[in-house]
N, C-alpha and C. Protein backbone atom coordinates (compact mmCIF):
# COMPACT_ATOMS: atom_id res chain seq x y z
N UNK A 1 0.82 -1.19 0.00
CA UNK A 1 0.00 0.00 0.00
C UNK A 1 0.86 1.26 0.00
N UNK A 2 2.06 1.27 0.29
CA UNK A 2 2.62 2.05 0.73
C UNK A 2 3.22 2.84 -0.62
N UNK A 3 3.47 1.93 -1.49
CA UNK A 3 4.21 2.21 -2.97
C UNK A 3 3.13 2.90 -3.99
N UNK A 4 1.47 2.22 -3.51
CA UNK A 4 0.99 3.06 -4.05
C UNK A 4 0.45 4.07 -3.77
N UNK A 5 0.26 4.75 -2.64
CA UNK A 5 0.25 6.10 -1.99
C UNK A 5 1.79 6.80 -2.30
N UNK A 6 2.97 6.50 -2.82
CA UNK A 6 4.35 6.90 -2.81
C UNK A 6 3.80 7.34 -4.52
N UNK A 7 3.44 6.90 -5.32
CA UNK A 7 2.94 6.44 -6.85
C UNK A 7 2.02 7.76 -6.52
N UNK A 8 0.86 7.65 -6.27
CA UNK A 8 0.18 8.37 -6.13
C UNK A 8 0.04 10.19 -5.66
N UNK A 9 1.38 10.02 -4.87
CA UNK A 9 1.78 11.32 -4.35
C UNK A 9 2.73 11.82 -5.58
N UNK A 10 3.42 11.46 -6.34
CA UNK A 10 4.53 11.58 -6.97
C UNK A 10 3.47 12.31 -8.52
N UNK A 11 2.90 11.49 -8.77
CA UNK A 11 1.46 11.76 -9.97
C UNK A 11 1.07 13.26 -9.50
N UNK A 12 0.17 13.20 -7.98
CA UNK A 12 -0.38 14.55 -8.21
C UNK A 12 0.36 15.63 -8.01
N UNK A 13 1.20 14.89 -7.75
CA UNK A 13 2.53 16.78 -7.54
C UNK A 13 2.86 17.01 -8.54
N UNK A 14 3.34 16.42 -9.48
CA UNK A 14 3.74 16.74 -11.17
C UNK A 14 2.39 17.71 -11.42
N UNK A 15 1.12 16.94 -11.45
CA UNK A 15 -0.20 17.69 -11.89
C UNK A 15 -0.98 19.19 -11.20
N UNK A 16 0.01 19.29 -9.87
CA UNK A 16 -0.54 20.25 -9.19
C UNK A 16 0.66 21.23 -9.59
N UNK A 17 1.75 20.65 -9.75
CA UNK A 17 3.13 21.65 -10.21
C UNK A 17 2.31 22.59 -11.76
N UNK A 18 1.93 21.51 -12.48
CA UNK A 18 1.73 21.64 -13.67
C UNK A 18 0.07 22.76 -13.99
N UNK A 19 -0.22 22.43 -12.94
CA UNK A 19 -1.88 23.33 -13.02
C UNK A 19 -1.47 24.51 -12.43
N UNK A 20 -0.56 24.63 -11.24
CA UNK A 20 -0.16 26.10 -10.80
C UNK A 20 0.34 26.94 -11.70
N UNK A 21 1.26 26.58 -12.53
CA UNK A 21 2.06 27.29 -14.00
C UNK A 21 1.54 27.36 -15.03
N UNK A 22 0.21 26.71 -14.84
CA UNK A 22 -0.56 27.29 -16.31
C UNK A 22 -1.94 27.97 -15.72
N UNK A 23 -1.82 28.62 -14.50
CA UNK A 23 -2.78 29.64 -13.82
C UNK A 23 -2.15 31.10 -14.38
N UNK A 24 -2.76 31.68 -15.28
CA UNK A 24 -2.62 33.53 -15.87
C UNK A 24 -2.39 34.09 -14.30
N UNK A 25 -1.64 34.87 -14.75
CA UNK A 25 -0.73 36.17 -13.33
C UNK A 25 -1.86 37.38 -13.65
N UNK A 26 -1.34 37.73 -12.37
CA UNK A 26 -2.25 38.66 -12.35
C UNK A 26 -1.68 39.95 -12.49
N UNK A 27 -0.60 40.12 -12.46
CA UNK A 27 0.33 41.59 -12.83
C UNK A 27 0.25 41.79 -14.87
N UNK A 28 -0.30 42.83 -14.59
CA UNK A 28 -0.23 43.19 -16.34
C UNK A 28 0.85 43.93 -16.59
N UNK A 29 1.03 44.46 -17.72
CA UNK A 29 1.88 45.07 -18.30
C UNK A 29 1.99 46.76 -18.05
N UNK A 30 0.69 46.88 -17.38
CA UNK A 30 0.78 48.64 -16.79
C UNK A 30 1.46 48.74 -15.10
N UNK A 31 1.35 47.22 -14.66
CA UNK A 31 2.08 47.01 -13.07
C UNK A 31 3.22 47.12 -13.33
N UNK A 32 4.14 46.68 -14.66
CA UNK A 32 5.06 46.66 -15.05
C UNK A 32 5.88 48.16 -14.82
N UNK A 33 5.18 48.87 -15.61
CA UNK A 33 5.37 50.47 -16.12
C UNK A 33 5.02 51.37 -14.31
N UNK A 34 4.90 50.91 -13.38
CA UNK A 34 4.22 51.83 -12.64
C UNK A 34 2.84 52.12 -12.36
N UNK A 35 1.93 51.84 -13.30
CA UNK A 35 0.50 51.98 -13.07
C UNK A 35 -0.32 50.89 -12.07
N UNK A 36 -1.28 51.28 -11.79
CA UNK A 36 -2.10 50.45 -11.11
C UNK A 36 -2.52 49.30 -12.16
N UNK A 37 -3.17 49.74 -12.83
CA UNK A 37 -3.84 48.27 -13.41
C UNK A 37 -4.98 47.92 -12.60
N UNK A 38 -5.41 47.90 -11.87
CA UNK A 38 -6.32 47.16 -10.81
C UNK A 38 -7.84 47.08 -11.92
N UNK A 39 -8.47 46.09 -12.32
CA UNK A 39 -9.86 45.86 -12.36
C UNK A 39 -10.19 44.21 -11.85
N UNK A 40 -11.55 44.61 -12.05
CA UNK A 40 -12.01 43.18 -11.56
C UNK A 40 -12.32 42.20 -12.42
N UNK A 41 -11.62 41.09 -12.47
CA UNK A 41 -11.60 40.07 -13.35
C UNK A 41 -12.58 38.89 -12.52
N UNK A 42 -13.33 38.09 -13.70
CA UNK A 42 -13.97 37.39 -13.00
C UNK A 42 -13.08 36.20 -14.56
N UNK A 43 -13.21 34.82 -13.46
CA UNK A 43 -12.92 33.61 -14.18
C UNK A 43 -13.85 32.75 -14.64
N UNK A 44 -13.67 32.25 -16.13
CA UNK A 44 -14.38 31.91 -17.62
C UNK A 44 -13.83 30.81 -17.97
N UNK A 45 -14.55 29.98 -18.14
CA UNK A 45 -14.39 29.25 -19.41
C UNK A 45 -13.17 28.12 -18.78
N UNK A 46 -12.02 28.50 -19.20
CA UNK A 46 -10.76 27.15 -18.96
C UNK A 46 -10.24 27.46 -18.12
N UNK A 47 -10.17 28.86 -17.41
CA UNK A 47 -9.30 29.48 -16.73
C UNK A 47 -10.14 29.32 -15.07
N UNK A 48 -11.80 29.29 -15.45
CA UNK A 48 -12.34 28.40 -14.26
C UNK A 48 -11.93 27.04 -13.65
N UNK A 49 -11.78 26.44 -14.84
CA UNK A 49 -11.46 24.61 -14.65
C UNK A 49 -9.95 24.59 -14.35
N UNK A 50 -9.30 25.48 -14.59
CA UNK A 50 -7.73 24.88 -14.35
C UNK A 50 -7.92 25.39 -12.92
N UNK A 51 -8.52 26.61 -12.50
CA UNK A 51 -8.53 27.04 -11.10
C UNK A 51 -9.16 26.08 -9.84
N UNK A 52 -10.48 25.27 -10.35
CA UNK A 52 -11.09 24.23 -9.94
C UNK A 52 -10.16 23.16 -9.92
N UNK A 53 -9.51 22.97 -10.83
CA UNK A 53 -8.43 21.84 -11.38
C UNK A 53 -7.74 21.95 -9.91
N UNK A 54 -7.36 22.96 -9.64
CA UNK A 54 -5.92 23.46 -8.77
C UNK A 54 -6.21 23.00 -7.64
N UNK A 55 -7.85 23.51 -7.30
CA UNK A 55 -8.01 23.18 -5.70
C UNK A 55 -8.33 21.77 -5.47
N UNK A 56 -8.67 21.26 -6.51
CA UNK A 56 -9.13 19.59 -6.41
C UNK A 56 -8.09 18.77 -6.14
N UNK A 57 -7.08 19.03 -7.19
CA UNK A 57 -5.42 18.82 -6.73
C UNK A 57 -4.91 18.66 -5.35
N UNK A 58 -5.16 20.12 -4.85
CA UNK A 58 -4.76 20.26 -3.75
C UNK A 58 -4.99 19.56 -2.50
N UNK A 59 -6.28 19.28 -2.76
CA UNK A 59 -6.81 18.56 -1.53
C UNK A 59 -6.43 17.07 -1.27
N UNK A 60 -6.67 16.51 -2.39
CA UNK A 60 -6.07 15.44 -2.79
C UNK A 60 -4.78 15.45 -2.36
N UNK A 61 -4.11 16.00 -2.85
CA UNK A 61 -2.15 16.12 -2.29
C UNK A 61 -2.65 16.62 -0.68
N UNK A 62 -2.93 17.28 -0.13
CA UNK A 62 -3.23 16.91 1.08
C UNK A 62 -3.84 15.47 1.87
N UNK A 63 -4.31 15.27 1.58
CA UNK A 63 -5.41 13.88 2.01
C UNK A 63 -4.39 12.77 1.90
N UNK A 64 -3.40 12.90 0.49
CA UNK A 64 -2.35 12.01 0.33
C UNK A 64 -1.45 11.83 1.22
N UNK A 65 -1.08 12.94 1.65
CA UNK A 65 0.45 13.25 2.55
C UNK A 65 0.01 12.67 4.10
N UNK A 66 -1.34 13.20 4.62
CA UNK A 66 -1.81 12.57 5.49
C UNK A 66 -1.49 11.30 5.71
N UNK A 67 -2.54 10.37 4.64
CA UNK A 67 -2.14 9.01 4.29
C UNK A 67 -1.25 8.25 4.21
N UNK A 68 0.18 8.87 3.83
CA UNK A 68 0.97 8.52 3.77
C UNK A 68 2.00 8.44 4.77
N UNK A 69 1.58 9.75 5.49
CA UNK A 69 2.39 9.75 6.56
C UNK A 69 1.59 8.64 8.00
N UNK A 70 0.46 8.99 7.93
CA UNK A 70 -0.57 7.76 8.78
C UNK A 70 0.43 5.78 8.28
N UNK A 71 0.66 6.11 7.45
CA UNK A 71 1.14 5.11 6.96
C UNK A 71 2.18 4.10 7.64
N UNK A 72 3.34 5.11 7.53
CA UNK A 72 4.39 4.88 8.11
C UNK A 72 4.81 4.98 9.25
């Protein structure tokens, strides 16, 4: 059991590495220059699901580490 909670932890960290770096920043190109920039963005479409993606991830890689450490 142990190899596959080790398997399993190893999977969603690649996927949670991988969903954090394809989450859009939030600094634009006028934060850059000095300006504020500030409006309110609301999340659409893919940029919902990778964000959903992220926290589903997360929990999971939590719940895992638990497990794993309960484990041993």
């Amino acid at each position: 059991m142990n190899t596959f909670f080790m398997s399993s932890q190893l999977f969603v960290s690649i996927v949670l590495v991988t969903l954090v770096l394809l989450q859009p920043g939030t600094e634009g190109k006028s934060s850059f220059m000095g300006g504020s920039g500030e409006t309110y963005h609301t999340r659409k479409g893919v940029e919902k699901l990778l964000y959903y993606l992220t926290i589903f991830f997360l929990i999971l890689f939590i719940f895992n580490s638990v497990a794993l450490l309960l484990e041993l």
